[in-house]
Protein backbone atom coordinates (compact mmCIF):
# COMPACT_ATOMS: atom_id res chain seq x y z
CA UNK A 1 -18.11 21.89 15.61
CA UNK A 2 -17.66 21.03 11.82
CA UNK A 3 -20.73 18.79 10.66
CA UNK A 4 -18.36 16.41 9.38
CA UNK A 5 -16.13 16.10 12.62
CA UNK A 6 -19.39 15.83 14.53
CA UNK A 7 -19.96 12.57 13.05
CA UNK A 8 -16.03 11.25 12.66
CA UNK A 9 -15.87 11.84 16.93
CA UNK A 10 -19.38 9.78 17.60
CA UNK A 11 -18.05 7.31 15.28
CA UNK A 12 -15.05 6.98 17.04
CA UNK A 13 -16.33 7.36 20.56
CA UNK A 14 -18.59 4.11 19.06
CA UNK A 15 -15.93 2.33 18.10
CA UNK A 16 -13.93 3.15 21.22
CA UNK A 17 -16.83 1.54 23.21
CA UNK A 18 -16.83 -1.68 21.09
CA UNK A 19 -13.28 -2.11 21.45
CA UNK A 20 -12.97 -1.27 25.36
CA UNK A 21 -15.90 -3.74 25.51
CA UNK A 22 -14.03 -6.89 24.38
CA UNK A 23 -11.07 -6.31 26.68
CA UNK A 24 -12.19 -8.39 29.34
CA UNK A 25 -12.04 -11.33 26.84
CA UNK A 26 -8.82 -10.70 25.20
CA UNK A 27 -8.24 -14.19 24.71
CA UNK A 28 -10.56 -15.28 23.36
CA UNK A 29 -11.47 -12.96 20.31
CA UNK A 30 -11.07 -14.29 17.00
CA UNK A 31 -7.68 -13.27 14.82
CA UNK A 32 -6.97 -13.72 11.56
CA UNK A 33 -3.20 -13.15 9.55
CA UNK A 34 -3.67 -10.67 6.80
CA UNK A 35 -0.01 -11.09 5.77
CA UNK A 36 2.79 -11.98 7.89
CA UNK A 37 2.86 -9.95 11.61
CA UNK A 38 -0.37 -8.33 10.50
CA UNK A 39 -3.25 -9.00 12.06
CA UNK A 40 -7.34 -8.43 12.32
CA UNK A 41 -9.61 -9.47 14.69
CA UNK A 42 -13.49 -9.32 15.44
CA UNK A 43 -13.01 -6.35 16.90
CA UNK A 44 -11.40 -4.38 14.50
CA UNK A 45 -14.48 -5.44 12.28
CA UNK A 46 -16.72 -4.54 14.87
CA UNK A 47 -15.53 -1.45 15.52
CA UNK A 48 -15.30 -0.62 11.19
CA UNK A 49 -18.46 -1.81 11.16
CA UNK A 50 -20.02 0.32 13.86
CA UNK A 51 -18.40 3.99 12.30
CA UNK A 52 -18.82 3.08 8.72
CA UNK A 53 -23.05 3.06 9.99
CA UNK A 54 -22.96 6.01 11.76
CA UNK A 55 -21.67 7.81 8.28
CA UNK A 56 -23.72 5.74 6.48
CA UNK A 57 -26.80 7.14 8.57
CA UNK A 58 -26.21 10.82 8.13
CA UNK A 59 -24.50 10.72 4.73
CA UNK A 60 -25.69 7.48 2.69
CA UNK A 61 -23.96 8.84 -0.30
CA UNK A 62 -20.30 9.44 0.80
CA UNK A 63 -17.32 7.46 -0.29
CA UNK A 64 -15.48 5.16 2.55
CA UNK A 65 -11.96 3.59 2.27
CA UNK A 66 -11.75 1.96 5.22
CA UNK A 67 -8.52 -0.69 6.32
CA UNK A 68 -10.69 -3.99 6.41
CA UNK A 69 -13.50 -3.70 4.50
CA UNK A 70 -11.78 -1.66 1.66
CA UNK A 71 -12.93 1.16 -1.00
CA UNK A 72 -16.96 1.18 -1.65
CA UNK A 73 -18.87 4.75 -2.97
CA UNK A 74 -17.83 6.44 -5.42
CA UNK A 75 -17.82 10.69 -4.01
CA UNK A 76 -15.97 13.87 -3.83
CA UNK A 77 -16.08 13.24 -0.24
CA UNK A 78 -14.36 10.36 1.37
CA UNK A 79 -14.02 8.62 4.51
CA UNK A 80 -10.48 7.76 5.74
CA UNK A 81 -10.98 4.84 8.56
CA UNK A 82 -8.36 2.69 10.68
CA UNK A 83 -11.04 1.22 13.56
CA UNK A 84 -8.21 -0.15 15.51
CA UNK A 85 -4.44 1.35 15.02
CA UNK A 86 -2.16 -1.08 16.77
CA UNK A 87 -4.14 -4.18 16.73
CA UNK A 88 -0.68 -6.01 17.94
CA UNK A 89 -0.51 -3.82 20.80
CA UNK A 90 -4.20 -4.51 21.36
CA UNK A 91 -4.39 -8.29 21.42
CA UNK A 92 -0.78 -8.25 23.75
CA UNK A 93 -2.56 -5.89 26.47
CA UNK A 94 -0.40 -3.44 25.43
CA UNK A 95 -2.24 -0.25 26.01
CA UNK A 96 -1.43 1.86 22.66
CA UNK A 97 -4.01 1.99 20.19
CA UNK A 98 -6.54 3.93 18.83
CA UNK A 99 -9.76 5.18 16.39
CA UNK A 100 -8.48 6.62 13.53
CA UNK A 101 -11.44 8.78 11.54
CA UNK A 102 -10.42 11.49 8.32
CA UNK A 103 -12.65 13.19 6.39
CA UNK A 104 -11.29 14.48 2.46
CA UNK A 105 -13.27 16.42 0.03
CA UNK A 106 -12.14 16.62 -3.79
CA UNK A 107 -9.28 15.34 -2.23
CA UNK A 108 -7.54 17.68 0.80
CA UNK A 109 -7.97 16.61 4.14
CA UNK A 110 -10.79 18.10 5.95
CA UNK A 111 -11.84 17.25 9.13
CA UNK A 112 -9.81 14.32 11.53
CA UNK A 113 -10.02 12.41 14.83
CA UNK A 114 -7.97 10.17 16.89
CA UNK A 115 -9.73 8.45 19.74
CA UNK A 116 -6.85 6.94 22.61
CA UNK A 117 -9.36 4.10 23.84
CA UNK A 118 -7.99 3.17 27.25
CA UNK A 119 -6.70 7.10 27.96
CA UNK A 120 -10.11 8.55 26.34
CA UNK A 121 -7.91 11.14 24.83
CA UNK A 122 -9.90 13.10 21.88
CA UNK A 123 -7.57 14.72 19.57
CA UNK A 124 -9.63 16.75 17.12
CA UNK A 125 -8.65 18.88 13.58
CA UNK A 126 -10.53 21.18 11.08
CA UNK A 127 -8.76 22.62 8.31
CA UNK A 128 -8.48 26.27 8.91
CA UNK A 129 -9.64 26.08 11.78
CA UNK A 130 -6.53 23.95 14.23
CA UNK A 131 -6.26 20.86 15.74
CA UNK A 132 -7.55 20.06 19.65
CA UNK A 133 -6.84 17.45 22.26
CA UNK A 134 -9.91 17.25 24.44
CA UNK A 135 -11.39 20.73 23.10
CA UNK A 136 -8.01 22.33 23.94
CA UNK A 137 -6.07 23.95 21.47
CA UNK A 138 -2.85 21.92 20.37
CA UNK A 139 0.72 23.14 18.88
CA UNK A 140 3.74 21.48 17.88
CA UNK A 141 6.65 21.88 19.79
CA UNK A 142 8.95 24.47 19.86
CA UNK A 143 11.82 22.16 19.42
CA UNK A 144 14.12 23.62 16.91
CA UNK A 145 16.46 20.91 16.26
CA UNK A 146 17.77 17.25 16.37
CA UNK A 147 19.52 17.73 19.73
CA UNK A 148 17.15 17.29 23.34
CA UNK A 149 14.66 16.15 20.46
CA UNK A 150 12.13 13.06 21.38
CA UNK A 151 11.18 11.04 17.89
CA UNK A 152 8.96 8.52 17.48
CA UNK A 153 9.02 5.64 14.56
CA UNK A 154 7.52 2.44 13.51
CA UNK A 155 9.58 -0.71 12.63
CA UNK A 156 9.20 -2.16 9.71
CA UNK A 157 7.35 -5.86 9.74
CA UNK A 158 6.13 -6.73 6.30
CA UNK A 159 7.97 -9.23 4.42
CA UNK A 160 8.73 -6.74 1.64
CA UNK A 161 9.65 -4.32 4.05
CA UNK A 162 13.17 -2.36 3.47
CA UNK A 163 14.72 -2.89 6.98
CA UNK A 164 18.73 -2.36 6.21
CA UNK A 165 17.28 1.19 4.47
CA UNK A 166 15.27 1.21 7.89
CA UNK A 167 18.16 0.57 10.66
CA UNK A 168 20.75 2.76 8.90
CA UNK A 169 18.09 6.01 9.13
CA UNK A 170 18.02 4.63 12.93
CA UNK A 171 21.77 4.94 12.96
CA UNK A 172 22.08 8.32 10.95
CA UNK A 173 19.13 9.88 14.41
CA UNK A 174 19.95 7.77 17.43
CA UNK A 175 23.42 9.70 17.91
CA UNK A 176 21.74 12.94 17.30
CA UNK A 177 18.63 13.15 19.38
CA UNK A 178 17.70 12.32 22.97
CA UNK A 179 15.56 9.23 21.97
CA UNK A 180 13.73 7.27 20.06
CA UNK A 181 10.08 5.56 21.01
CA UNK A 182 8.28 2.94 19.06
CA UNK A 183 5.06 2.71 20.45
CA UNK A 184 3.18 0.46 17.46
CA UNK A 185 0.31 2.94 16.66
CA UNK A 186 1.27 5.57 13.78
CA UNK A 187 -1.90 7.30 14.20
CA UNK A 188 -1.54 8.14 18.35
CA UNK A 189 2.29 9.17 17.42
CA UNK A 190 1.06 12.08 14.76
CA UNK A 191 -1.04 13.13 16.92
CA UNK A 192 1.83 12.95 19.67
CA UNK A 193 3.69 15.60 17.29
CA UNK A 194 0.51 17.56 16.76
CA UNK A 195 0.31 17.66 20.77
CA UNK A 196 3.92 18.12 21.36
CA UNK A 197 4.60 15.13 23.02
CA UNK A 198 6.84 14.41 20.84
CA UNK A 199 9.27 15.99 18.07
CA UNK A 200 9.13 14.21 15.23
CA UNK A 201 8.16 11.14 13.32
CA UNK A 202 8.82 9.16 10.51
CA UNK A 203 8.07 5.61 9.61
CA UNK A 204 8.07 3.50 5.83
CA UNK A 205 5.42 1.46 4.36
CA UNK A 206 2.11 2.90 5.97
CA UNK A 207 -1.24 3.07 4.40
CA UNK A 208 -3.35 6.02 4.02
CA UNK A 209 -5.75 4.57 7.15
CA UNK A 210 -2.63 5.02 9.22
CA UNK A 211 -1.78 8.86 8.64
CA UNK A 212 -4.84 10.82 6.81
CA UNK A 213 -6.01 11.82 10.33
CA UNK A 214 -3.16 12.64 11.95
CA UNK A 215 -1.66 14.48 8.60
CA UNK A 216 -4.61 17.13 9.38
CA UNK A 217 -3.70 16.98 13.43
CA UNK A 218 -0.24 18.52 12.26
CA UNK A 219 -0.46 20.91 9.67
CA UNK A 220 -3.12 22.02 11.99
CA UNK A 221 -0.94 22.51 14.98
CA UNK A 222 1.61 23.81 12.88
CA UNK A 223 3.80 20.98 12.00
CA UNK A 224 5.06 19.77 8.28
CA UNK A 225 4.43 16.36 6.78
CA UNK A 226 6.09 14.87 3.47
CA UNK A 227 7.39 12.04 2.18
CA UNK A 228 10.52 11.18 3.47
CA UNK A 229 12.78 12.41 0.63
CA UNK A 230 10.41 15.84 0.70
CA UNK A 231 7.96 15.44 -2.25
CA UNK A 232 4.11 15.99 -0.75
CA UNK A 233 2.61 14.04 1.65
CA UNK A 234 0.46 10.79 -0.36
CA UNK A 235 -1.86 9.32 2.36
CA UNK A 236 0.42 6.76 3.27
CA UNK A 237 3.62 5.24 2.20
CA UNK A 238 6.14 6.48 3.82
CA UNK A 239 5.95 9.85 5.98
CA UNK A 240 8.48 12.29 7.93
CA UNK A 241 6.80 14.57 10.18
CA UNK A 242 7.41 17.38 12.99
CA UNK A 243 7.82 20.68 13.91
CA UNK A 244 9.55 22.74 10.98
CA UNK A 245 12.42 22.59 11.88
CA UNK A 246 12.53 19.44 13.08
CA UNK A 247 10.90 17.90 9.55
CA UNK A 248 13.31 19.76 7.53
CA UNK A 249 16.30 18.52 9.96
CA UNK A 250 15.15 15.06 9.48
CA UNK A 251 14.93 15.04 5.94
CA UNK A 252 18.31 16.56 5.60
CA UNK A 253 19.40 13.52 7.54
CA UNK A 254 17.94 11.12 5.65
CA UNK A 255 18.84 12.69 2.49
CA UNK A 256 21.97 10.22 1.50
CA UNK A 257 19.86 7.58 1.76
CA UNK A 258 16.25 8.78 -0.02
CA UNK A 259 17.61 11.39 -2.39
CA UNK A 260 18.06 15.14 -2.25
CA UNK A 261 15.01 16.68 -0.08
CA UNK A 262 12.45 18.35 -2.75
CA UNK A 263 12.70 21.97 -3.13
CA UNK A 264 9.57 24.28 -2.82
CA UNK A 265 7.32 21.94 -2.05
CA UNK A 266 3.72 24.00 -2.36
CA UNK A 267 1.01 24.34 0.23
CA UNK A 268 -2.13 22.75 -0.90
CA UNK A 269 -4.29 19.46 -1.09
CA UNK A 270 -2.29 16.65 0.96
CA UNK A 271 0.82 17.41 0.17
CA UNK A 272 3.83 18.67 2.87
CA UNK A 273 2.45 22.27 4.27
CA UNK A 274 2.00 24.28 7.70
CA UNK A 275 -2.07 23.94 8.63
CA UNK A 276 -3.54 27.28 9.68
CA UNK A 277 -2.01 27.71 12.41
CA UNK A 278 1.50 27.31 10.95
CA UNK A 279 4.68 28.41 13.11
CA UNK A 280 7.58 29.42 10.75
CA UNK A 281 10.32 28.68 13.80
């Protein structure tokens, strides 16, 4: 195993444990608005708290960005954290949520982890090297268009969000595909594509804790991920993703309301591209 995704899955196995921890005393954890619908409680700091000292421990001089405690370190190599993806989800007893580790260096993705908590699912990516749920390898489906297709999506809840831009792409899909699931963690649905699970994803106004990990899950299992009107991938923001076919079918679709899909986007850093293992159906 990569040194670096050594320490992202005992982080997130850490994390896991402080999180599966407090769930016999759901309610009575501490929670605190960040902005309206968004949430963070103990736990989430908890569980930052616990994977930002394992890195710490091993490499004292890396750079973190992490989703509550921020940017600290200045570093060619950075730290990508979300300790708890779908804190909602979490404090309702709703059991979707997970770890969410990603290693860059000089800025491309290198190594990732998702952690599924309550299903102790361990999905697992190296660049070059392909993505892994539970040691196994992982592909994309072989789904190779909008119709039969499963998606998955996030609604929009910030008070800034664009929801009429949001509910029309649901109206341009919905008659297209044979469904639509919102389960409320970003991270578990990329790596839902990366697995196969599902088809495709998109979703507006996410931050780069959300979707550096599970950007590396599927390029690595052959999947494409971009913006939603087709320029590269930007940690974050928002983000179309699926099999290739799938990717380019939904940005077609979405086209009339984002602008003209970008053509030739190139293969490198973050931006949209096939991982190593790449499947041109």
């Amino acid at each position: 195993m990569h040194p670096l995704l050594n320490i992202a899955v005992r982080a997130a196995r850490r994390a896991g444990e402080v999180i599966a921890r407090s769930l016999p005393k759901l309610e009575s954890i501490e929670i605190h608005a960040k902005d309206r619908h968004d949430y963070v409680t103990e736990v989430d700091r908890a569980a930052e708290q616990e994977i930002i000292g394992i890195i710490r421990h091993h490499y004292p001089a890396h750079a973190v960005l992490a989703e509550e405690s921020g940017a600290s370190g200045d570093n060619e190599t950075r730290w990508i954290i979300d300790p708890l993806d779908g804190t909602t989800n979490f404090l309702h007893g709703f059991p979707v949520y997970a770890v969410s580790i990603a290693c860059e260096v000089r800025g491309r993705l290198e190594v990732a982890t998702v952690y599924d908590v309550l299903r102790q699912e361990l999905f697992t990516a190296t660049r070059g090297v392909g993505a892994q749920l539970d040691s196994r390898r992982i592909r994309v489906s072989k789904r190779r268009g909008l119709e039969g297709a499963l998606l998955a999506t996030g609604f929009p809840f910030r008070a800034n969000a664009d929801l009429d831009t949001y509910l029309e792409m649901l109206r341009i899909v919905m008659p297209q595909v044979a469904g639509v699931r919102r389960p409320g963690s970003a991270a578990l649905d990329l790596a839902y594509v990366a697995a196969g699970r599902v088809d495709g994803f998109w979703e507006l106004g996410l931050k780069p804790w959300d979707t550096a990990a599970g950007a590396l899950l599927i390029t690595e299992a052959g999947g494409l991920i971009s913006r939603i009107n087709g320029e590269p991938y930007q940690h974050g923001d928002d983000v179309c993703a699926g099999t290739p076919r799938i990717h380019a079918a939904l940005l077609a679709a979405f086209a009339p309301l984002v602008g003209a899909p970008a053509v030739g986007v190139k293969s490198g850093g973050s931006a949209a591209a096939s991982g190593s293992g790449s499947d041109a159906t």
